[in-house]
C-alpha atoms as a PDB file:
ATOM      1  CA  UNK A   1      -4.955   5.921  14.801  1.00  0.00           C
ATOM      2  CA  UNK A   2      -0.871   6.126  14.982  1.00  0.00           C
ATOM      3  CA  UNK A   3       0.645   9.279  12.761  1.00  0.00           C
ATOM      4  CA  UNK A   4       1.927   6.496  10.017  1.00  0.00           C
ATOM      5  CA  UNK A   5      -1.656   4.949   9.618  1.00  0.00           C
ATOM      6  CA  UNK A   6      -2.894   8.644   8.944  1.00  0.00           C
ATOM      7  CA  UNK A   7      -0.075   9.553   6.640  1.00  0.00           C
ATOM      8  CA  UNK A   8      -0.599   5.954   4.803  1.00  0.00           C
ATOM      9  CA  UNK A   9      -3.845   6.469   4.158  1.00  0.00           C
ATOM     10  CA  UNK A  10      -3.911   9.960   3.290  1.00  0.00           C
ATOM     11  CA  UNK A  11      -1.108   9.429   0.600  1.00  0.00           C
ATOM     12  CA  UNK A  12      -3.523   6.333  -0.885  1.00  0.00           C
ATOM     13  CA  UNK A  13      -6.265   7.679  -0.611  1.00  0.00           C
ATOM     14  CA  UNK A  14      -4.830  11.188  -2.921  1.00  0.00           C
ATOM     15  CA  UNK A  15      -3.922   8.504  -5.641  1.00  0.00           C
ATOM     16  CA  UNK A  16      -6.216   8.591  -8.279  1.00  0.00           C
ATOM     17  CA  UNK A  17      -7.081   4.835  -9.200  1.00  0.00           C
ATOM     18  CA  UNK A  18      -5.765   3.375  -6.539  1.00  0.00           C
ATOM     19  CA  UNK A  19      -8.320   1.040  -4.238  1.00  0.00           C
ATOM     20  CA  UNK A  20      -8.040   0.387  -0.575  1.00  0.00           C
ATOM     21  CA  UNK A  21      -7.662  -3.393   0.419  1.00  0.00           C
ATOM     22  CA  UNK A  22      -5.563  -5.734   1.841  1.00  0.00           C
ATOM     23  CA  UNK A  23      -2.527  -7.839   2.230  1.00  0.00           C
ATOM     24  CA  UNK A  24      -1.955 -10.757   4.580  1.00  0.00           C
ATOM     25  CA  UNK A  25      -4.784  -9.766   6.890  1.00  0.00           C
ATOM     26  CA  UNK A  26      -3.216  -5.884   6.404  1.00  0.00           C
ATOM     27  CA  UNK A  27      -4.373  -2.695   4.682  1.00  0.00           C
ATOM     28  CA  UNK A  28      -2.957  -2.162   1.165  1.00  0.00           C
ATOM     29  CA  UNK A  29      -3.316  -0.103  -1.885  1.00  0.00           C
ATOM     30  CA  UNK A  30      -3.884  -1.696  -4.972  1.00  0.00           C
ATOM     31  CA  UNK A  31      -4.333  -0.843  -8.493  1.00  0.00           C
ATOM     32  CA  UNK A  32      -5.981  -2.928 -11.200  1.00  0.00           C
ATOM     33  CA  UNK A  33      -5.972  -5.732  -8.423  1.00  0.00           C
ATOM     34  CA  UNK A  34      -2.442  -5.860  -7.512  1.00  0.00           C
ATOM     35  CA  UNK A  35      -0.645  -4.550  -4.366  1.00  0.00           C
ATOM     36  CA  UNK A  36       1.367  -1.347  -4.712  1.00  0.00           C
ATOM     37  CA  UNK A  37       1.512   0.040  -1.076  1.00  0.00           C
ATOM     38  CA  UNK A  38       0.997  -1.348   2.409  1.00  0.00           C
ATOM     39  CA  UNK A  39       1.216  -0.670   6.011  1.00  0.00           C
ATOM     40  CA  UNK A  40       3.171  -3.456   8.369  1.00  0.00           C
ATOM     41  CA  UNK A  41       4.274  -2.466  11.890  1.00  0.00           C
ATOM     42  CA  UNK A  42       4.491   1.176  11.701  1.00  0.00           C
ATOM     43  CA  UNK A  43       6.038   1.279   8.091  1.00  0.00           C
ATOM     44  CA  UNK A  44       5.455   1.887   4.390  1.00  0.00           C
ATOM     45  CA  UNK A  45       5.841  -0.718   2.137  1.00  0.00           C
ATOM     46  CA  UNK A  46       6.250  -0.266  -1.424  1.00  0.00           C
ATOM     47  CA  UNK A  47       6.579  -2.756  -4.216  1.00  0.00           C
ATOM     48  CA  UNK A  48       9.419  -0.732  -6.587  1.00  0.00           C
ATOM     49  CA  UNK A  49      12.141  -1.549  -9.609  1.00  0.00           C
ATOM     50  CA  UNK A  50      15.048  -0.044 -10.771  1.00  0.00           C
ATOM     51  CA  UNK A  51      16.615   3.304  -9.040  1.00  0.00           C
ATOM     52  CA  UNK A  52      13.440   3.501  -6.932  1.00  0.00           C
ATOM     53  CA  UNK A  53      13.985  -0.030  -5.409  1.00  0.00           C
ATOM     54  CA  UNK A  54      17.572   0.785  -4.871  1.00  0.00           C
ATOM     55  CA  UNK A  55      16.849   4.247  -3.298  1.00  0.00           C
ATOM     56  CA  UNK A  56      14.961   3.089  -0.648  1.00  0.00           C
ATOM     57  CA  UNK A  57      16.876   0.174   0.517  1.00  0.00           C
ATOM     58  CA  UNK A  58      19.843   3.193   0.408  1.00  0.00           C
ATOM     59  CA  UNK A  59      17.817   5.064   3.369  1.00  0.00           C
ATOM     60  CA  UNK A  60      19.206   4.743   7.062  1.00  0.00           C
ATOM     61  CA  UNK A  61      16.798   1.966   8.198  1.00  0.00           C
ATOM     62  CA  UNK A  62      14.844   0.525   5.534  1.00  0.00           C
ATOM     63  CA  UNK A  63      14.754  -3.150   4.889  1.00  0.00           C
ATOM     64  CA  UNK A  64      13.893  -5.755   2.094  1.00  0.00           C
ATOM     65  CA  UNK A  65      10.081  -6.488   3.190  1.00  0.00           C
ATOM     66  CA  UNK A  66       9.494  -9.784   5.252  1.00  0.00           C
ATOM     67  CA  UNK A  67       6.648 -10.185   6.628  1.00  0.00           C
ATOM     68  CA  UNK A  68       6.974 -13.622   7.704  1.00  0.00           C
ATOM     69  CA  UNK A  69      10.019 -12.597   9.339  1.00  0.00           C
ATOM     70  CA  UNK A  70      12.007 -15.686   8.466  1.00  0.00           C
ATOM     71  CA  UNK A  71      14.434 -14.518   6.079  1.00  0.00           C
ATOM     72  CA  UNK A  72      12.266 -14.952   3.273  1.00  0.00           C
ATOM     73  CA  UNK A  73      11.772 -11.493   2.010  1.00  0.00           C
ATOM     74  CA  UNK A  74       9.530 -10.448  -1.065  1.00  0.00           C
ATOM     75  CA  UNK A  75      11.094  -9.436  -3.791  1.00  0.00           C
ATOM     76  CA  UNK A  76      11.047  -6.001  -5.308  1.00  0.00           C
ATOM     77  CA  UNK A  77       8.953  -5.007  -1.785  1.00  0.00           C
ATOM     78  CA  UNK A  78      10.781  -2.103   0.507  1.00  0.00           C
ATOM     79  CA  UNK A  79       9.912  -1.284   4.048  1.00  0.00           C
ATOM     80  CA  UNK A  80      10.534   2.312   5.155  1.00  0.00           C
ATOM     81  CA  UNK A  81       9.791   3.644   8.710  1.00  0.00           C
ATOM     82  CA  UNK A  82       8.282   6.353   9.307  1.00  0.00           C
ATOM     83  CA  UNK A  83      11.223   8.662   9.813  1.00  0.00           C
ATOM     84  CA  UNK A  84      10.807   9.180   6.121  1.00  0.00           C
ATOM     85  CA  UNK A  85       7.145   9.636   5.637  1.00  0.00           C
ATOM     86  CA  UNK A  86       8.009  12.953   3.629  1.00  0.00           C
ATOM     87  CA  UNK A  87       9.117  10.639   1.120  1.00  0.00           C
ATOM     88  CA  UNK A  88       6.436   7.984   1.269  1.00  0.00           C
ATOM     89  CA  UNK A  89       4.323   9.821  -1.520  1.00  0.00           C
ATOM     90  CA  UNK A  90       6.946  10.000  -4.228  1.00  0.00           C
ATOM     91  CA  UNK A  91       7.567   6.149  -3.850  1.00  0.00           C
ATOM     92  CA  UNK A  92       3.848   5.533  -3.659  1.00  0.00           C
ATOM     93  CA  UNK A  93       3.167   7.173  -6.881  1.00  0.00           C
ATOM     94  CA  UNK A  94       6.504   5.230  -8.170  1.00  0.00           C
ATOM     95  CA  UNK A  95       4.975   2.178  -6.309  1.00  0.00           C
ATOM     96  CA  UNK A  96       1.503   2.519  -8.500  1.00  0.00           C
ATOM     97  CA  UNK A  97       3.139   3.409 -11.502  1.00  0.00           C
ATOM     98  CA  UNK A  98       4.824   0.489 -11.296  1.00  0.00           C
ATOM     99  CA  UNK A  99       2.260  -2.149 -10.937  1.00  0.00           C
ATOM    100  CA  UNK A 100      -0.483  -0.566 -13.111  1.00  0.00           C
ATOM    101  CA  UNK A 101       1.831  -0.797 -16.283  1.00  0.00           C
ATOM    102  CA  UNK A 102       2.470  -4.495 -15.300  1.00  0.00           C
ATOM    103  CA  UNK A 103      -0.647  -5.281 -14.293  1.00  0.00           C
END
C-alpha cells in the first residue's frame, strides 16, 4: 500500500459518519450516500465550495478533478497530490461538511 493510500484512508476512516465506498471503480468516502473524498492516481480528491474550493486549486500543483481526462472536469471536485497530505484532513472534514448539509 503507497504512503497516500495509507494517509487516505487513515484521514476517512478518523471521520465520524463517513462510509468507505467507491467512485468510478475507485475508493471514496461518502456521507449520507454522496461522495466527499476519493483517491485517483496518487492524489486526494475533495468535492469543496467557496474559499475551500478556491484554496486548493491555489496550491502549487493541484488541478480541477478529471478523471476521464478529456477536459471535462467535475465541478466543485479538487485534486491535490500528495505533497500536501498535511493538509488533506482539514479539506476532508471541509469536504464532508460540505456534502452532509447538502445531502
Amino acid at each position: 500500500m503507497s504512503e497516500s493510500e495509507k494517509r487516505y484512508l487513515e484521514i476517512g476512516r478518523s471521520i465520524k459518519g463517513a462510509e468507505e465506498s467507491q467512485m468510478f471503480g475507485k475508493p471514496c468516502f461518502k456521507v449520507k450516500g454522496k461522495a466527499f473524498m476519493s483517491l485517483f492516481n496518487g492524489c486526494c480528491v475533495f468535492k469543496l465550495q467557496g474559499d475551500q474550493h478556491a484554496d486548493a486549486l491555489s496550491l502549487d500543483g493541484a488541478a480541477a478533478f478529471d478523471p476521464s481526462g478529456k477536459g471535462r472536469a467535475m465541478k466543485e471536485w479538487v485534486q491535490l497530490p500528495v505533497a500536501y497530505a498535511k493538509k488533506w484532513p482539514g479539506f476532508a472534514k471541509a469536504a464532508f461538511n460540505y456534502v452532509a448539509a447538502s445531502a
